[in-house]
C-alpha atoms as a PDB file:
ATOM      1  CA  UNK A   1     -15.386  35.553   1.263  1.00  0.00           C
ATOM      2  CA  UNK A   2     -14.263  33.184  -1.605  1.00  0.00           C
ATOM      3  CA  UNK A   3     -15.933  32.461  -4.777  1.00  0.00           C
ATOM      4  CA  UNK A   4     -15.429  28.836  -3.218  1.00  0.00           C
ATOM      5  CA  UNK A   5     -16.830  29.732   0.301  1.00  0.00           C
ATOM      6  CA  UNK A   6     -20.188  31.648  -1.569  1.00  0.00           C
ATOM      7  CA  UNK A   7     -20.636  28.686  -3.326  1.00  0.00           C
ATOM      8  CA  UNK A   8     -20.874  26.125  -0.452  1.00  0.00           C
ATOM      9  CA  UNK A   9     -22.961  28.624   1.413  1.00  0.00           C
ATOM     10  CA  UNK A  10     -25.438  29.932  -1.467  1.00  0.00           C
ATOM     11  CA  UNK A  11     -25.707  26.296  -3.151  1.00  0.00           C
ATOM     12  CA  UNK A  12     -27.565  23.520  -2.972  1.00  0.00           C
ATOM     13  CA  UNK A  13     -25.705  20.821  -4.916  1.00  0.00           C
ATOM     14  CA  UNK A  14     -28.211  18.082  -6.140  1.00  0.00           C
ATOM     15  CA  UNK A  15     -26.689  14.583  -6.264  1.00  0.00           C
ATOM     16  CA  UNK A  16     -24.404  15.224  -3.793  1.00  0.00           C
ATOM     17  CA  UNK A  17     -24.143  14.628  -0.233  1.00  0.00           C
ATOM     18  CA  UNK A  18     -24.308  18.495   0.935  1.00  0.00           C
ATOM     19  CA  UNK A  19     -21.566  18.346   3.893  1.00  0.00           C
ATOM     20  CA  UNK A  20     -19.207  16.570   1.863  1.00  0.00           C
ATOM     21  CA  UNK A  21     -19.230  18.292  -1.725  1.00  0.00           C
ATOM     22  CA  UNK A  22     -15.815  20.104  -2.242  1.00  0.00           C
ATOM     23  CA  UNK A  23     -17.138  21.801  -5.856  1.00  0.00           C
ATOM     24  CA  UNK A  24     -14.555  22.180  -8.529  1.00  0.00           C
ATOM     25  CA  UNK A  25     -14.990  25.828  -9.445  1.00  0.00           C
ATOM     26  CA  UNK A  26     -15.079  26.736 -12.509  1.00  0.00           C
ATOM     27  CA  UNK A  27     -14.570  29.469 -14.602  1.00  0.00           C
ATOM     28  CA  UNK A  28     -15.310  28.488 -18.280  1.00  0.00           C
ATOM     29  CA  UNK A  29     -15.255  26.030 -20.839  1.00  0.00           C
ATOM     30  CA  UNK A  30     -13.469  25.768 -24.403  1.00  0.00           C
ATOM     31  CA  UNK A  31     -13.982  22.364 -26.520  1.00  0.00           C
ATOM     32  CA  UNK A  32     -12.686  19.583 -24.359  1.00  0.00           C
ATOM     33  CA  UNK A  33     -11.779  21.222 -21.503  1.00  0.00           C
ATOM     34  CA  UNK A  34     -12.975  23.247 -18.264  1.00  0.00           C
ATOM     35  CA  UNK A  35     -11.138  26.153 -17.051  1.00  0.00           C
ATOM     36  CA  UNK A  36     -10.743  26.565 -13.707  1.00  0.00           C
ATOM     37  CA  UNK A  37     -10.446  29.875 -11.354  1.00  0.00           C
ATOM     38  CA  UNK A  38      -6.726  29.172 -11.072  1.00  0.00           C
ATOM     39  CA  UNK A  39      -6.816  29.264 -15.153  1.00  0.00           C
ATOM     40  CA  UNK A  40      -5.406  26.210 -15.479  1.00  0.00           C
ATOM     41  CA  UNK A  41      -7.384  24.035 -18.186  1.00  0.00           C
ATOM     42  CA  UNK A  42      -9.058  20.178 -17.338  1.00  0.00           C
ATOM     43  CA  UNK A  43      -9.710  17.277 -19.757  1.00  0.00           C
ATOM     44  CA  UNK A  44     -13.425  17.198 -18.737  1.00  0.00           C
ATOM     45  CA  UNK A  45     -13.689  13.325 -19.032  1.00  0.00           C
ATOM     46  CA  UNK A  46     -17.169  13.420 -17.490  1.00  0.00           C
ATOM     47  CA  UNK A  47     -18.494  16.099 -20.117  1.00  0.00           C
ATOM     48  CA  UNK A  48     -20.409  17.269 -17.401  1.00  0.00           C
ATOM     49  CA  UNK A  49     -23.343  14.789 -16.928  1.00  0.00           C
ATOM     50  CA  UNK A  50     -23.003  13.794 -20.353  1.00  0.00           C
ATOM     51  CA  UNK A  51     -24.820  16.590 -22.095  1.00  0.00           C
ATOM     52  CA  UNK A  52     -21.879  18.085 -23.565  1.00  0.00           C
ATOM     53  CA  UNK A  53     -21.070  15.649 -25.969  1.00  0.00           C
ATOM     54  CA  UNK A  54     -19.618  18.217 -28.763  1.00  0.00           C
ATOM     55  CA  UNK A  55     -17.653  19.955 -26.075  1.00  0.00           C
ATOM     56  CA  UNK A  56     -17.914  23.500 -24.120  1.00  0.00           C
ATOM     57  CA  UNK A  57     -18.757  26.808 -26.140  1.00  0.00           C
ATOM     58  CA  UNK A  58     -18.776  25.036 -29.786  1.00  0.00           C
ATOM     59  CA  UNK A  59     -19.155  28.373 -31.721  1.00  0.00           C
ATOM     60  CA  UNK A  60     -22.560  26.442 -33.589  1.00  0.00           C
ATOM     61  CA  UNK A  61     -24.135  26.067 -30.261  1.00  0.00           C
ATOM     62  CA  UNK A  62     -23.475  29.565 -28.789  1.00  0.00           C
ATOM     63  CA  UNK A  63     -24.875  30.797 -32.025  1.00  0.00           C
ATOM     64  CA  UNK A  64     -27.679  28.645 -32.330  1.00  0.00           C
ATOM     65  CA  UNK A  65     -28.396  29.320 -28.819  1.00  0.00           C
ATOM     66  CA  UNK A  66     -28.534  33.128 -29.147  1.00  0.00           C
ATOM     67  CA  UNK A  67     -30.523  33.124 -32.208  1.00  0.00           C
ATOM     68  CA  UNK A  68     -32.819  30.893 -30.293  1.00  0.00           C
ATOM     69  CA  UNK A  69     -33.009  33.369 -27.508  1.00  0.00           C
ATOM     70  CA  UNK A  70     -33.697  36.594 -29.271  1.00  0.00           C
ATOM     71  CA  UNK A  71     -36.657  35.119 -30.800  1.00  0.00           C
ATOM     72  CA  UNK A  72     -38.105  33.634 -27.831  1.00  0.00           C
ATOM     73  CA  UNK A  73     -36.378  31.958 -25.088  1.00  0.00           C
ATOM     74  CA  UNK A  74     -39.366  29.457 -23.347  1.00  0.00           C
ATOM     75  CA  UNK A  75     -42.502  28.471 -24.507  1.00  0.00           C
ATOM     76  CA  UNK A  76     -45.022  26.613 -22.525  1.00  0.00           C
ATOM     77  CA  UNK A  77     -45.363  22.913 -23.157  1.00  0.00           C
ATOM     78  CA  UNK A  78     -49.055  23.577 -24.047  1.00  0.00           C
ATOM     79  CA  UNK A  79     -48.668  25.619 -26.608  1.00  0.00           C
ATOM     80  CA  UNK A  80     -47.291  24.843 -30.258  1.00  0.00           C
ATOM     81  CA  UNK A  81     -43.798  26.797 -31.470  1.00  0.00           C
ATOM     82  CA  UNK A  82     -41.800  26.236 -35.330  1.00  0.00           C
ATOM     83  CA  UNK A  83     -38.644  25.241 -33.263  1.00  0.00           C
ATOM     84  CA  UNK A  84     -40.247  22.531 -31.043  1.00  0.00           C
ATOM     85  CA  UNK A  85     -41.828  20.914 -33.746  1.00  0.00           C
ATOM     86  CA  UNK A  86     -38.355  21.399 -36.278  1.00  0.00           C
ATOM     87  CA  UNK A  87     -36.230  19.985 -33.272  1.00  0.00           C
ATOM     88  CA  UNK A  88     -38.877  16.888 -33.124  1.00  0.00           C
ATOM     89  CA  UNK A  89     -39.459  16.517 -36.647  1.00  0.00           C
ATOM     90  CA  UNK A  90     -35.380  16.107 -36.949  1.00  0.00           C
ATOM     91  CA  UNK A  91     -34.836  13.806 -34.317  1.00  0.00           C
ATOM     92  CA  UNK A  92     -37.713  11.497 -35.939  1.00  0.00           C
ATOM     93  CA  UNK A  93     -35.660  11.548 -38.913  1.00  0.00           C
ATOM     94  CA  UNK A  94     -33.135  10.255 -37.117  1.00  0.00           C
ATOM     95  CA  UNK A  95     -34.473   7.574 -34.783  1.00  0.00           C
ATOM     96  CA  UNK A  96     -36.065   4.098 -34.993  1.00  0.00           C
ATOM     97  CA  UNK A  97     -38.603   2.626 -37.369  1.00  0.00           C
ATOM     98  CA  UNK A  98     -42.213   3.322 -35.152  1.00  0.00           C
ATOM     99  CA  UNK A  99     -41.293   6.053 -33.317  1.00  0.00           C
ATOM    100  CA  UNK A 100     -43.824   9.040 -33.353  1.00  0.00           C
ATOM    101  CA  UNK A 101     -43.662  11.517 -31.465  1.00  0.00           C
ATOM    102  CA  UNK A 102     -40.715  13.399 -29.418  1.00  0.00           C
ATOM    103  CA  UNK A 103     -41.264  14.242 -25.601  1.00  0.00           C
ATOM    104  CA  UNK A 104     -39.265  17.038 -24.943  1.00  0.00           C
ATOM    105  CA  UNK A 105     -38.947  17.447 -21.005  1.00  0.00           C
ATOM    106  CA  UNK A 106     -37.539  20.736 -18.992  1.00  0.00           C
ATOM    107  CA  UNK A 107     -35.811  19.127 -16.203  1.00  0.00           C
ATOM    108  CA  UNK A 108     -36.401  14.971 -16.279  1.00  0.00           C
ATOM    109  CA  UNK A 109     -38.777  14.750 -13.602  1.00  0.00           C
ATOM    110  CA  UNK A 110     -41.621  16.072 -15.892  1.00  0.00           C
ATOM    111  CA  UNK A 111     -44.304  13.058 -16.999  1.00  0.00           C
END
């Protein structure tokens, strides 16, 4: 069975209309671009949902992200964590005059 043919049978695709989908499959990522299982390499012009914004596997990130994970990969919302507050503490830096406090959310749907 194909990578392609696994997919449409093991996935459920949200946003999509499920008999329709015809997934892209990918293989990886480097800046810009998407690489696809034929190799070949795609502008990604949607950078995938928009949370890509500094492009696929920018060496900070991967780093940043490991270094995250080896000290602890998930924390509860209830409970209180030195990178949670750091990350919030930044963005208030950052953001308008009155704003206090950062909600930081696991999927969207969480309120």
């Amino acid at each position: 069975m194909s990578s392609y043919d696994r997919e449409r049978a093991s996935v459920f695709h949200s946003w999509s209309a499920q008999n329709t989908i015809t997934p892209f499959m990918v293989a990886g990522g480097e800046g810009s671009y998407v690489i696809g299982e034929d190799g070949e390499r795609y502008l990604d012009f949607s950078s995938q949902l928009v949370n890509t914004n500094l492009g696929h596997q920018h060496p900070a990130i991967v780093d940043a992200i490991v270094n995250q994970a080896q000290e602890l990969a998930t924390i509860a919302p209830q409970h209180g964590y030195r990178s949670r507050y750091e990350a919030a503490e930044m963005i208030l830096d950052r953001s308008f005059d009155g704003a206090a406090k950062v909600f930081f959310t696991n999927g969207g749907a969480d309120g």
